[in-house]
Protein backbone atom coordinates (compact mmCIF):
# COMPACT_ATOMS: atom_id res chain seq x y z
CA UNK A 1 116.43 149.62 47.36
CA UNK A 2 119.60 148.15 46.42
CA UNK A 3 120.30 144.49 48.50
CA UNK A 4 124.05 144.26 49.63
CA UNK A 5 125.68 141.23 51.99
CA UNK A 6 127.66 142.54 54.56
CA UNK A 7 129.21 140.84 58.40
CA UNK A 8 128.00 142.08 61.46
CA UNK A 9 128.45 140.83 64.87
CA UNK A 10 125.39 140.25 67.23
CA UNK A 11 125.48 139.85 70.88
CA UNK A 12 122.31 137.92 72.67
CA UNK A 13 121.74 135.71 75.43
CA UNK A 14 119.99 132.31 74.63
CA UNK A 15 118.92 129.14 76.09
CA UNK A 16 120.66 126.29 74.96
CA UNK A 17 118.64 122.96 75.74
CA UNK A 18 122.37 120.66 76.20
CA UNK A 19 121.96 116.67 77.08
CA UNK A 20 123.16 117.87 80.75
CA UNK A 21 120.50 119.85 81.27
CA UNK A 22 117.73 117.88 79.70
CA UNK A 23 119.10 115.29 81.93
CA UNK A 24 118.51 117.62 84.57
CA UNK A 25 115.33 118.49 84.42
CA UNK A 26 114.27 114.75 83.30
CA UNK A 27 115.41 113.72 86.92
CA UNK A 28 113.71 116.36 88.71
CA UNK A 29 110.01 115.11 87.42
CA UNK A 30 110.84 111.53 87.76
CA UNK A 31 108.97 109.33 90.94
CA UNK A 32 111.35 107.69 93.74
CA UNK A 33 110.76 104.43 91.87
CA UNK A 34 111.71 105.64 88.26
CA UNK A 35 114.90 107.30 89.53
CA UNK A 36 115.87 104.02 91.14
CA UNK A 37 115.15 102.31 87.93
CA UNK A 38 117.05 105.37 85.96
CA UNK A 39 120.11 105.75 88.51
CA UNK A 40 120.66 101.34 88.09
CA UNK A 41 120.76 102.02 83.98
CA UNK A 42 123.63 104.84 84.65
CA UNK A 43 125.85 101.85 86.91
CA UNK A 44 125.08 99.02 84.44
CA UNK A 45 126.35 101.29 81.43
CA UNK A 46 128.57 103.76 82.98
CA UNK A 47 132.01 102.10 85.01
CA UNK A 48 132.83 104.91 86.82
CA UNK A 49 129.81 105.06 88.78
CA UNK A 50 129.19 103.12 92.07
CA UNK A 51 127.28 102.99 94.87
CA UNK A 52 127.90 104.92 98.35
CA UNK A 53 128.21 101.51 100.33
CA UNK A 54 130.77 99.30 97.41
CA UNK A 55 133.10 102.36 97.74
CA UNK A 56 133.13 102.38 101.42
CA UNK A 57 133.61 98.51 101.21
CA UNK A 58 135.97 98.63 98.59
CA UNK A 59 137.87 101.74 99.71
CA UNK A 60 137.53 103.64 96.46
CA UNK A 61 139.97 101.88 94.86
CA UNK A 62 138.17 100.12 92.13
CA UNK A 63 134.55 99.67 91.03
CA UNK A 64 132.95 97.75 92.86
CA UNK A 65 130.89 94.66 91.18
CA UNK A 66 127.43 95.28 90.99
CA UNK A 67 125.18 93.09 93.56
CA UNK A 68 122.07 91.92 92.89
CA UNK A 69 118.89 94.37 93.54
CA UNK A 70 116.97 92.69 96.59
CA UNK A 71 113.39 91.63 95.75
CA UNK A 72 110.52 93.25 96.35
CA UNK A 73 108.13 92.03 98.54
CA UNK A 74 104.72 91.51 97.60
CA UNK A 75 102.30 93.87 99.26
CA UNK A 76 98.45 93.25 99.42
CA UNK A 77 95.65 95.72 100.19
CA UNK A 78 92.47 93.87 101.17
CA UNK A 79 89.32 94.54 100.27
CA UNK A 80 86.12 95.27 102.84
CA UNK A 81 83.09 96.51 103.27
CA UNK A 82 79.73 96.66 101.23
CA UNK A 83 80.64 95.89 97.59
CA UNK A 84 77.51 97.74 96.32
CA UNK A 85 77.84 101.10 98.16
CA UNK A 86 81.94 100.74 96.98
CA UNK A 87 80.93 99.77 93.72
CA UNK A 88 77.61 100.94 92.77
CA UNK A 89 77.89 104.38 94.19
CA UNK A 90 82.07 104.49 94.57
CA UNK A 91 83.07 107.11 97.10
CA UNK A 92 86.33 108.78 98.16
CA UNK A 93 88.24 106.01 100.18
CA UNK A 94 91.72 105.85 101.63
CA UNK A 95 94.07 103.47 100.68
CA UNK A 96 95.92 101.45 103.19
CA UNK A 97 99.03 99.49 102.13
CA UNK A 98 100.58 96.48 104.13
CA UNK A 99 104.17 95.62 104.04
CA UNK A 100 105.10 92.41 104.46
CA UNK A 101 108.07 90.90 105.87
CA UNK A 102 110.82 90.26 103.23
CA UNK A 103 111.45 86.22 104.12
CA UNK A 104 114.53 85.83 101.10
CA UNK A 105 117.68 86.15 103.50
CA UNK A 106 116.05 84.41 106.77
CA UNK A 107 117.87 81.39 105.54
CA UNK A 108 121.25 81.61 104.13
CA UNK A 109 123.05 79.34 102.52
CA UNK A 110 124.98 77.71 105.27
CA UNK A 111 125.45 74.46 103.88
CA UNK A 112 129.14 72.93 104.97
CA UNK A 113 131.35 72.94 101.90
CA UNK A 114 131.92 68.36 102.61
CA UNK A 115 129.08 67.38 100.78
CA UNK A 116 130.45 64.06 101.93
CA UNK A 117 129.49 64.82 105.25
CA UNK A 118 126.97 63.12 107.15
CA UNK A 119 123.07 63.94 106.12
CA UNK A 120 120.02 63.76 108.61
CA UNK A 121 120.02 60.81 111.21
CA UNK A 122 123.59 60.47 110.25
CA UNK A 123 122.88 59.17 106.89
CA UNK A 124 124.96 59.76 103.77
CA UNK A 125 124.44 59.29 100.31
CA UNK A 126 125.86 56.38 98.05
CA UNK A 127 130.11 56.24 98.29
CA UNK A 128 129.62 59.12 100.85
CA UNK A 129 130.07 62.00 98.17
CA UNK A 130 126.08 63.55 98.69
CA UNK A 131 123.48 63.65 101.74
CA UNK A 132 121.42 64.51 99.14
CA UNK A 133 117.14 62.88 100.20
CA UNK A 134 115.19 60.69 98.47
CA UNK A 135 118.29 59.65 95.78
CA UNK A 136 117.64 62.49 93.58
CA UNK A 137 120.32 65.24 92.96
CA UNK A 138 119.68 68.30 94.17
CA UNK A 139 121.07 71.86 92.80
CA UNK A 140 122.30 73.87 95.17
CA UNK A 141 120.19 76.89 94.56
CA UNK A 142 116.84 74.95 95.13
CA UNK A 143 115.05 77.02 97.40
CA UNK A 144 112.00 74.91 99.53
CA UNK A 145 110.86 77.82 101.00
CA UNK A 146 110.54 79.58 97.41
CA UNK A 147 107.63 77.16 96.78
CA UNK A 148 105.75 77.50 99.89
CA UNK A 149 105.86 81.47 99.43
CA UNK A 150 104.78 81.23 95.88
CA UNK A 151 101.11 82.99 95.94
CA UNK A 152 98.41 80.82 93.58
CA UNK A 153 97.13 82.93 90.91
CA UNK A 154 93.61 82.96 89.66
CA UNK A 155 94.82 80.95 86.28
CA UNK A 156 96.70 78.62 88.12
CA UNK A 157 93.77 78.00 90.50
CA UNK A 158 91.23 77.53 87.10
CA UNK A 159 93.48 75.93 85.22
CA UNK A 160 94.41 72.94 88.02
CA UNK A 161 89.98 72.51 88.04
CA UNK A 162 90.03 72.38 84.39
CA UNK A 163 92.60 69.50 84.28
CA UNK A 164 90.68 67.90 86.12
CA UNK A 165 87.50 68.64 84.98
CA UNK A 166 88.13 67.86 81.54
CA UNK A 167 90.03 65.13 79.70
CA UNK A 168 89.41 65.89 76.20
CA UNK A 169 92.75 67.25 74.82
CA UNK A 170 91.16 69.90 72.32
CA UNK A 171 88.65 71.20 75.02
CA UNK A 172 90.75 71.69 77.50
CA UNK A 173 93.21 73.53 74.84
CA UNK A 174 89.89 75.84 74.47
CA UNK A 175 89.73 75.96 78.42
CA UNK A 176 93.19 77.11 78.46
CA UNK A 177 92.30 80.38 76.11
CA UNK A 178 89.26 80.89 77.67
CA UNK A 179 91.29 81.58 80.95
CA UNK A 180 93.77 83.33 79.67
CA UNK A 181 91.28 85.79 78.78
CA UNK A 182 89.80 86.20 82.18
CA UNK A 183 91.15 89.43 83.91
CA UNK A 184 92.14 89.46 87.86
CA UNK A 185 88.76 90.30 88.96
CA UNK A 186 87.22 86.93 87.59
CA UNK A 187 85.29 88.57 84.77
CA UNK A 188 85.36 86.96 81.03
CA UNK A 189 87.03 89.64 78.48
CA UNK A 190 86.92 88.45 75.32
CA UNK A 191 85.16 87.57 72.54
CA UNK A 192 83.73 83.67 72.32
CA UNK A 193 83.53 83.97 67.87
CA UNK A 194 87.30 85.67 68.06
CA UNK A 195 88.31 82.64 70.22
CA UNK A 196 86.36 80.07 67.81
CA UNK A 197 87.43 81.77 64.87
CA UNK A 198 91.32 81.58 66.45
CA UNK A 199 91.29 78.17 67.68
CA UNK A 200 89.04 76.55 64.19
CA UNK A 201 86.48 75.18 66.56
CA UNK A 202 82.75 75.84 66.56
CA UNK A 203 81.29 78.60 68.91
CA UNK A 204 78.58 76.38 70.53
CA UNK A 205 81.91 74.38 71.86
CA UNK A 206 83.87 77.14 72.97
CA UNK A 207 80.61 78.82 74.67
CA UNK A 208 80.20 75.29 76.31
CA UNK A 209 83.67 74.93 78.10
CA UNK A 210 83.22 78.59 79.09
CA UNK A 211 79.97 77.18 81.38
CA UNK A 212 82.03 74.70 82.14
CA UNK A 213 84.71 77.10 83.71
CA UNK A 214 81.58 79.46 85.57
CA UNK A 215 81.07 76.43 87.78
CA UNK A 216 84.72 76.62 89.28
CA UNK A 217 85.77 78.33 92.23
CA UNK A 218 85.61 80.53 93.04
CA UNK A 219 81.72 80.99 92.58
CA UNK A 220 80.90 83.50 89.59
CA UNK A 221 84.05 83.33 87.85
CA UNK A 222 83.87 83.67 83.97
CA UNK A 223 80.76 85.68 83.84
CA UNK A 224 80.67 88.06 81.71
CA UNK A 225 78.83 90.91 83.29
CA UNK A 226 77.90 92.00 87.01
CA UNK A 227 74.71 90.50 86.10
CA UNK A 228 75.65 86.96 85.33
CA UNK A 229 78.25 86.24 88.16
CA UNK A 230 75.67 87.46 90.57
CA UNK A 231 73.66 84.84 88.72
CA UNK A 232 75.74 82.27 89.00
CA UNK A 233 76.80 83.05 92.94
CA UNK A 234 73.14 82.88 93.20
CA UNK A 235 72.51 79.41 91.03
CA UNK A 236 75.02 77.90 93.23
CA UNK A 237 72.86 78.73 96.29
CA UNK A 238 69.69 77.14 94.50
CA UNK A 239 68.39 80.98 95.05
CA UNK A 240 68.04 81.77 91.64
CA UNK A 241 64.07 81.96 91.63
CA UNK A 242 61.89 83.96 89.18
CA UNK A 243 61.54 87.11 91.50
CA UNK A 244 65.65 87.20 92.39
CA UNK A 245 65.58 86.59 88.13
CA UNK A 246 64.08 89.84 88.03
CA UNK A 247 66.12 91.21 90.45
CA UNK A 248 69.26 90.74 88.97
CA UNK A 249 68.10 92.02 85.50
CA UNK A 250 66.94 95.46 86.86
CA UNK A 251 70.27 96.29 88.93
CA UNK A 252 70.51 99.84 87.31
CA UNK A 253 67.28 100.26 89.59
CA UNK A 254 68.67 98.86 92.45
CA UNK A 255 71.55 101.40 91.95
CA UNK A 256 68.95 103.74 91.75
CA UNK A 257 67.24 102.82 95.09
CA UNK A 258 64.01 102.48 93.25
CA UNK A 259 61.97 100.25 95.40
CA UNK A 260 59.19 100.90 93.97
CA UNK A 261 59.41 99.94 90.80
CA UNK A 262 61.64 96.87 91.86
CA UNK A 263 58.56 95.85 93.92
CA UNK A 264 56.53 96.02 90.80
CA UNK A 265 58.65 94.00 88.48
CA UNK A 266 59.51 91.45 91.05
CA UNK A 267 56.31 91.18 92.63
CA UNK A 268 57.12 90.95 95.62
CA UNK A 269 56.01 93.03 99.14
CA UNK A 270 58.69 95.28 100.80
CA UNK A 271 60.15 92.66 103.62
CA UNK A 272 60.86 90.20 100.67
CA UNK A 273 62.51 92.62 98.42
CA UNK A 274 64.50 93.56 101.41
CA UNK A 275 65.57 90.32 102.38
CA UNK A 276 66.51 89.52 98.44
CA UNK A 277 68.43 92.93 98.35
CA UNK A 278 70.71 91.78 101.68
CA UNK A 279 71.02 88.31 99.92
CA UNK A 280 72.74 90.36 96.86
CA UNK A 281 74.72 92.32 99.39
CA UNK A 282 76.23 89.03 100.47
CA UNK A 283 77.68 87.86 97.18
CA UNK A 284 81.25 88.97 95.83
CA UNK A 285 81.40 90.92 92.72
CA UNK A 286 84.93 90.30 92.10
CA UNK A 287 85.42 86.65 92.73
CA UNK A 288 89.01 86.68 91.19
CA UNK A 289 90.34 89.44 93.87
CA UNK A 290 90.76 86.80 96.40
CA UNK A 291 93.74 85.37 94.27
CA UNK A 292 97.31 86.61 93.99
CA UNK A 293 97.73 89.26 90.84
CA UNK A 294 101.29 91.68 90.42
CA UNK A 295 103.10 93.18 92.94
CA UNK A 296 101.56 96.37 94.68
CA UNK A 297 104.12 98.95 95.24
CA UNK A 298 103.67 100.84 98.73
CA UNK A 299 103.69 104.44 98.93
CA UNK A 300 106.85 106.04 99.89
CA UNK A 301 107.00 109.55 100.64
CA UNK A 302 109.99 112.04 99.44
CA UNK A 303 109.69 114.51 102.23
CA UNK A 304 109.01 113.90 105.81
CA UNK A 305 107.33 116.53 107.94
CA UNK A 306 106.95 116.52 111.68
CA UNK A 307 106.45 118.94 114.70
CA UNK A 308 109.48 120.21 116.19
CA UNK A 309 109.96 120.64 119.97
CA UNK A 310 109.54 124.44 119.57
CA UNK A 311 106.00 124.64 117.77
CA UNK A 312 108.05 124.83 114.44
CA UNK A 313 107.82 122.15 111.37
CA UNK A 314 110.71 119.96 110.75
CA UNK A 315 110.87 119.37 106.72
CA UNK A 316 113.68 116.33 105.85
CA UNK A 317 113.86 114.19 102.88
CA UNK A 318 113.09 110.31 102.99
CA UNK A 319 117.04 109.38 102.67
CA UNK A 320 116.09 106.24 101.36
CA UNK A 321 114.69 107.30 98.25
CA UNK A 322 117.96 108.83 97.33
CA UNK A 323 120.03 106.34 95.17
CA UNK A 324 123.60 107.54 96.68
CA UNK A 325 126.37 107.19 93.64
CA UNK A 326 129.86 108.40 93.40
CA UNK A 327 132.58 109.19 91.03
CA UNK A 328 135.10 106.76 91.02
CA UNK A 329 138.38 109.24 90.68
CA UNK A 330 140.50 106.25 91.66
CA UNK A 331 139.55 103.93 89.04
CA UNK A 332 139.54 106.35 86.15
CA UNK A 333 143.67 107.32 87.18
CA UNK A 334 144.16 103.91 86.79
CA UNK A 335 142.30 103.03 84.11
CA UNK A 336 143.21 106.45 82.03
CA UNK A 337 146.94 105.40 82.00
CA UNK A 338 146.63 102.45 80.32
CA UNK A 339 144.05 103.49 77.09
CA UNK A 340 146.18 104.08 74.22
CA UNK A 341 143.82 104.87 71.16
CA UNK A 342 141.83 108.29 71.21
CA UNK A 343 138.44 106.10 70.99
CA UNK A 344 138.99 104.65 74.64
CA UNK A 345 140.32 108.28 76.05
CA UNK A 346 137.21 109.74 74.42
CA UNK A 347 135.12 107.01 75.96
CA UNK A 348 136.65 107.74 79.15
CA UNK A 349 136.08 111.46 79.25
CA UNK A 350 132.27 110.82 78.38
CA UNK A 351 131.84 108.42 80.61
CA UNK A 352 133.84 111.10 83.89
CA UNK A 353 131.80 113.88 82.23
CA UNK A 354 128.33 111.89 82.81
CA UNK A 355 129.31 110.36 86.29
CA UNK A 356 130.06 113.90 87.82
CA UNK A 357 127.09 115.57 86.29
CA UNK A 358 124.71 112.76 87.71
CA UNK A 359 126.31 113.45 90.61
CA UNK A 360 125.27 116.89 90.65
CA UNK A 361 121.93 116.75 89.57
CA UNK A 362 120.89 114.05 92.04
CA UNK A 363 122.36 116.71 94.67
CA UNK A 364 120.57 119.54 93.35
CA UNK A 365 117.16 117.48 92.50
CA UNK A 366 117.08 116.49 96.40
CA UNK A 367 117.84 120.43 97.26
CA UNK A 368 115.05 121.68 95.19
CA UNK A 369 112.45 119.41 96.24
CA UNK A 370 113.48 120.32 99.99
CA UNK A 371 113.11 123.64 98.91
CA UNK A 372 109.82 123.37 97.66
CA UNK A 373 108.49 120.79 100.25
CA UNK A 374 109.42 123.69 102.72
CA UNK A 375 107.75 126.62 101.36
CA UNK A 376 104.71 124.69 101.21
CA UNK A 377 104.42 123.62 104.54
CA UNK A 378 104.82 127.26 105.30
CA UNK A 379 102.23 127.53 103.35
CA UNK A 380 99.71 125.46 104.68
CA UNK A 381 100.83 125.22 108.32
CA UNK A 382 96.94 125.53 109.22
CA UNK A 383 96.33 122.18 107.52
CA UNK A 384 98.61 120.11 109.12
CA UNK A 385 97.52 122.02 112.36
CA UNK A 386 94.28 121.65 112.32
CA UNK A 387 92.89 119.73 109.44
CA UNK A 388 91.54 119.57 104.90
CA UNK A 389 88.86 122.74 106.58
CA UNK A 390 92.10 125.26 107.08
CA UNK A 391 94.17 124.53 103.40
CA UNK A 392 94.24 127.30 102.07
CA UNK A 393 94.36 128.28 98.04
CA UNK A 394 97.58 127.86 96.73
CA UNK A 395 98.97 128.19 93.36
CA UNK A 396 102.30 127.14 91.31
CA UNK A 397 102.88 130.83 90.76
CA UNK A 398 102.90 131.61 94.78
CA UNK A 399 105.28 129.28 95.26
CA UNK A 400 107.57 129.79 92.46
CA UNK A 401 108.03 133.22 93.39
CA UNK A 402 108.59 132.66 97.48
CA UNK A 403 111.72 130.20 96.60
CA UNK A 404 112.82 132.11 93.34
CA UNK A 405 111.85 129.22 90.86
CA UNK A 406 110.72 129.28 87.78
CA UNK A 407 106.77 127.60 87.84
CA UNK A 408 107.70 124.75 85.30
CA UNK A 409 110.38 124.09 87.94
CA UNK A 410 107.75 123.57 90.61
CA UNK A 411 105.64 121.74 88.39
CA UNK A 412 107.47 119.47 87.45
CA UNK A 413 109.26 118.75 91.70
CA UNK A 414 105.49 118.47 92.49
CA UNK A 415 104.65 115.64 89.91
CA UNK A 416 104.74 111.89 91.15
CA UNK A 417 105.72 112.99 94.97
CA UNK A 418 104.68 112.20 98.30
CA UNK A 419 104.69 113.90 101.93
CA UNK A 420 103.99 112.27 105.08
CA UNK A 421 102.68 114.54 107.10
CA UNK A 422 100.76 114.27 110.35
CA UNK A 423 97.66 114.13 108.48
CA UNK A 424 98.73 111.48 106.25
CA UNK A 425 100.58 110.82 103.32
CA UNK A 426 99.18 112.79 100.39
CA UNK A 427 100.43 113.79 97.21
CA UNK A 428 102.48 117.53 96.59
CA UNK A 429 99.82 118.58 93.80
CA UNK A 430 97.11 117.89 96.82
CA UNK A 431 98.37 121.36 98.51
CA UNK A 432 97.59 123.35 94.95
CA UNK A 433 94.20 124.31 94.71
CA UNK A 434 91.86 127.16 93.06
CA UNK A 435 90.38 129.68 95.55
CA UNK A 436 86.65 129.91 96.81
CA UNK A 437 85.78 133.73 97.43
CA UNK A 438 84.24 134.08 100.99
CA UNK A 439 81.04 135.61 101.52
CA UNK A 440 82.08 138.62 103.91
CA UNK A 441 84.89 139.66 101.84
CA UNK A 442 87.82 137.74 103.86
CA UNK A 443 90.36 135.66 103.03
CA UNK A 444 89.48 132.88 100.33
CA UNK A 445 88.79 129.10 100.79
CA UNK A 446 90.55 126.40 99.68
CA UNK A 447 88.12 124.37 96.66
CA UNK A 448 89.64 120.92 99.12
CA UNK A 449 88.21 122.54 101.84
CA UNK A 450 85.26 123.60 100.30
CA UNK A 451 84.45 119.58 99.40
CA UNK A 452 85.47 118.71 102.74
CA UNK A 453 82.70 120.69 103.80
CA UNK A 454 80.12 119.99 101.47
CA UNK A 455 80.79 116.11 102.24
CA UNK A 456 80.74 116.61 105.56
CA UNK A 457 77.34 118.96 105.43
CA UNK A 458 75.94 115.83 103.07
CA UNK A 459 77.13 112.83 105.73
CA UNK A 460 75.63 114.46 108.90
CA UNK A 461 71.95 115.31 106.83
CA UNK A 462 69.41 113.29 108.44
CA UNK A 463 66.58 111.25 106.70
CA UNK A 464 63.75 113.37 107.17
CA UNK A 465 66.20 116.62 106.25
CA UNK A 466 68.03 115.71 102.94
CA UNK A 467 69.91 118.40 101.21
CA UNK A 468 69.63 119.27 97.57
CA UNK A 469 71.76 121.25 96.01
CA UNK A 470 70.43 124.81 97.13
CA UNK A 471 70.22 124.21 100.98
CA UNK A 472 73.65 123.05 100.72
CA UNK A 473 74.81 126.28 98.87
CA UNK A 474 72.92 128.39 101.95
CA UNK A 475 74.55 126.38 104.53
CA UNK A 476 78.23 127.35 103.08
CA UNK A 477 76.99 130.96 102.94
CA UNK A 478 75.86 130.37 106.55
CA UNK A 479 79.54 129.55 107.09
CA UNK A 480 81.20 132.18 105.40
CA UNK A 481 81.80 130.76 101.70
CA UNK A 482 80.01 132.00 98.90
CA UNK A 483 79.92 128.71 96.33
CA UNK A 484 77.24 128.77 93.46
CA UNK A 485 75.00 126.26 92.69
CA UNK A 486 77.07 124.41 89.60
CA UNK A 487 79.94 124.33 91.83
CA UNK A 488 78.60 122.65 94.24
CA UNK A 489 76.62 119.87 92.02
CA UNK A 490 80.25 119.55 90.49
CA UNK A 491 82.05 119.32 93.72
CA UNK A 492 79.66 116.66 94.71
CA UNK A 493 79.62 114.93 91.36
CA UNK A 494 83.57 114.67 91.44
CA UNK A 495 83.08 112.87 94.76
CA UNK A 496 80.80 110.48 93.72
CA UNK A 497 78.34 111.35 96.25
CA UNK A 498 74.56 110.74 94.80
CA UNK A 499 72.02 113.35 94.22
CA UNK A 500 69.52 114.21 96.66
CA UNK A 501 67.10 112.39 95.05
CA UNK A 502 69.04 109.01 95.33
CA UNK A 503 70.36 109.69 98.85
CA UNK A 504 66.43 110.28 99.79
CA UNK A 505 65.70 106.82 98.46
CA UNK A 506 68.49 104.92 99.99
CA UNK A 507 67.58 106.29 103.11
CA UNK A 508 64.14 105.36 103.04
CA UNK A 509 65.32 101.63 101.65
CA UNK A 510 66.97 101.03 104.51
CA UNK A 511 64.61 102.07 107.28
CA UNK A 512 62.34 98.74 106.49
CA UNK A 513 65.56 96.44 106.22
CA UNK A 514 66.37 97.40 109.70
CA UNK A 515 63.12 96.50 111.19
């Protein structure tokens, strides 16, 4: 067969991936937070952007300058309850976030513009040119109230003891690594022959000014392991005795509710282990949590859902999530008159080009993820009507093809977003889950609901009556779910609920602690 070159013409219709679009779709998966921190980039680099409020301030005439983001406020979610049924045996818990009040603009600066003027008590400073106190001069962006805010951190709170403690200028440089290496829950990280090895000083010194931190406060800082700050808490009570010795040493038993064998090694009867088990209870784990770490971001939600007056659900996004930009048409007319070479009209054009299609695709990102918000409260109306028991299976593909989306679409509007519902605040992806087939052939449960059931099956189990896997999977049959026996060991499992066999013995433990 004889090969020839010859033109043809080809019609076909392909995809073309264009910075626009990639843009596009980059937005659309992005949290409230990273398009804040993504829409700020576009107005520092791009000077035909601005904000909703400079242009109504400004008129639209010119950019605006760009003000200074506001601080945010440092948000703190205490900690409660037993640390060894959080810790030991974790469990599902909800998260509750504080906001604080944001103190930086209660006091403005008001100062009059004499600084000749008369200070406190009528007093004025030398020639009358400063009320300024105590002689000293005084900038005037010092902030007072900046230093009683400040929160102590748990290296600033170890390293104040070790200047104290120690006066030796090479120890306490070792003291100084040491704490640096101590994470915010108290707990020693690193490695004591990495540090000696770093710092050219021998490893019984560096292991020595290490006990020398584990006696600051707070008690247990520096250990190590769970083991050795309990220790220490414990050493600092003077109720670190041979039997509590063997206590602490065994704690994978005492995870394990063996009493037994924690009898045994301690030897000791069943009202002292008890008592020595509620004197572990009352130490703190984490010592370092009680000091300040980073700033916790709240949870904001994108969508807001509420009952309407007519029985129907009202579906609105959280407005101030939205960074709100414009075009500024009237500075580019002015500004496009007056650039001569082609590099500044090109620079110009790019810079118009980018503006409006931000524009767009913040409009059309907020549309969408009303869109989808919508179709799944449509979805799972039963939920927020009566509760985790009624959500129902739902997948991307369901709700891509209500709204006439692609699923990647709804994937990716779903990632790193929050509603508020009347339930709570819970996360998009929470409404997708894989179906349960029910036992009588009707409509399938929700795999949510299905652990919502099986915890709630395992919390109201009494004592005498505790169920193992197999009850449990007769009980949900009872109720019209038909679960198999691995499912429902992995449910559990992924809730970090114990087996039978430990919930048996915790139960039993704690009948003789509460006579």
């Amino acid at each position: 067969m004889a090969l020839a070159q010859k033109l043809e013409f080809r019609q076909s219709q392909t995809l073309v991936m264009t910075p626009q679009l990639m843009q596009a779709i980059k937005l659309l998966q992005l949290s409230n937070m990273e398009l804040v921190a993504y829409v700020e980039a576009e107005l520092e680099r791009n000077p035909l952007l601005e904000r909703t409020h400079e242009a109504a301030e400004g008129g639209g005439d010119a950019a605006a300058p760009d003000q200074a983001a506001e601080p945010a406020a440092e948000r703190e979610a205490p900690a409660s309850g037993d640390w060894m049924e959080r810790d030991m045996e974790p469990s599902r818990a909800a998260m509750e976030t504080r906001l604080d009040t944001d103190l930086g603009n209660v006091f403005p600066d008001d100062a009059p513009a004499d600084r000749g003027a008369a200070g406190p008590s009528g007093l004025s400073g030398p020639g009358g040119s400063s009320g300024e106190w105590g002689g000293g001069e005084r900038s005037e962006d010092y902030n007072p109230e900046a230093f009683l805010t400040a929160e102590t951190t748990l290296a600033d709170h170890l390293g104040a003891q070790l200047a104290v403690a120690e006066t030796d200028s090479a120890r306490r440089l070792i003291g100084v690594n040491l704490i640096g290496l101590i994470d915010e829950t108290g707990y020693f990280t690193g490695d004591l022959d990495l540090v000696a090895e770093q710092l050219n000083a021998p490893r019984a010194e560096v292991e020595d000014v290490l006990r020398l931190i584990q006696t600051f406060e707070p008690s247990g800082v520096g250990a190590r392991n769970l083991a050795e700050c309990l220790a220490l808490q414990l050493k600092e009570r003077d109720r670190f005795d041979p039997a509590m010795q063997a206590l602490v040493a065994n704690l994978e038993l005492l995870a394990r509710h063996d009493r037994n064998a924690l009898k045994r090694i301690c030897g000791v009867d069943g009202e002292d282990l008890a008592d020595m088990i509620c004197e572990i209870r009352r130490l703190d784990p984490k010592p370092g949590l009680a000091f300040g770490s980073g700033v916790v971001h709240p949870l904001v939600p994108d969508v807001y859902v509420r009952p309407g007056r007519h029985g129907e659900w009202l579906v609105e996004l959280n407005s101030e999530t939205l960074p709100r930009v414009l075009v500024n048409q009237s500075y580019h007319a002015i500004v496009v008159k007056h650039a001569k070479s082609p590099e500044e009209k090109s620079f110009l054009a790019d810079c118009l080009q980018s503006a409006s299609w931000l524009t767009r695709s913040l409009d059309q990102r907020a549309r969408t993820i009303l869109k989808v918000a919508s179709e799944i409260v449509r979805q799972q109306d039963g939920f927020l009507l009566h509760g985790v028991r009624h959500l129902r299976p739902l997948n991307l593909r369901t709700v891509a093809d209500a709204i006439g989306m692609h699923e990647s679409t709804v994937s990716r509007v779903t990632s790193n977003k929050y509603i508020s519902t009347p339930r709570g605040v819970v996360e998009m992806k929470f409404f997708f889950s894989s179906a349960i087939s029910a036992s009588g052939g009707g409509e399938a449960h929700s795999a949510e609901a299905v652990r919502h059931r099986i915890k709630t099956l395992i919390e109201a189990e009494k004592s005498e009556v505790v169920l193992s896997a197999d009850p449990l999977v007769q009980k949900l049959k009872e109720q019209g779910i038909d679960c198999a026996r691995r499912t429902v060991a992995k449910y559990r499992e992924g809730m970090n609920i114990p087996s039978s066999v430990q919930r048996r013995r915790a139960k039993t433990a704690l009948r003789p602690a509460m006579h």
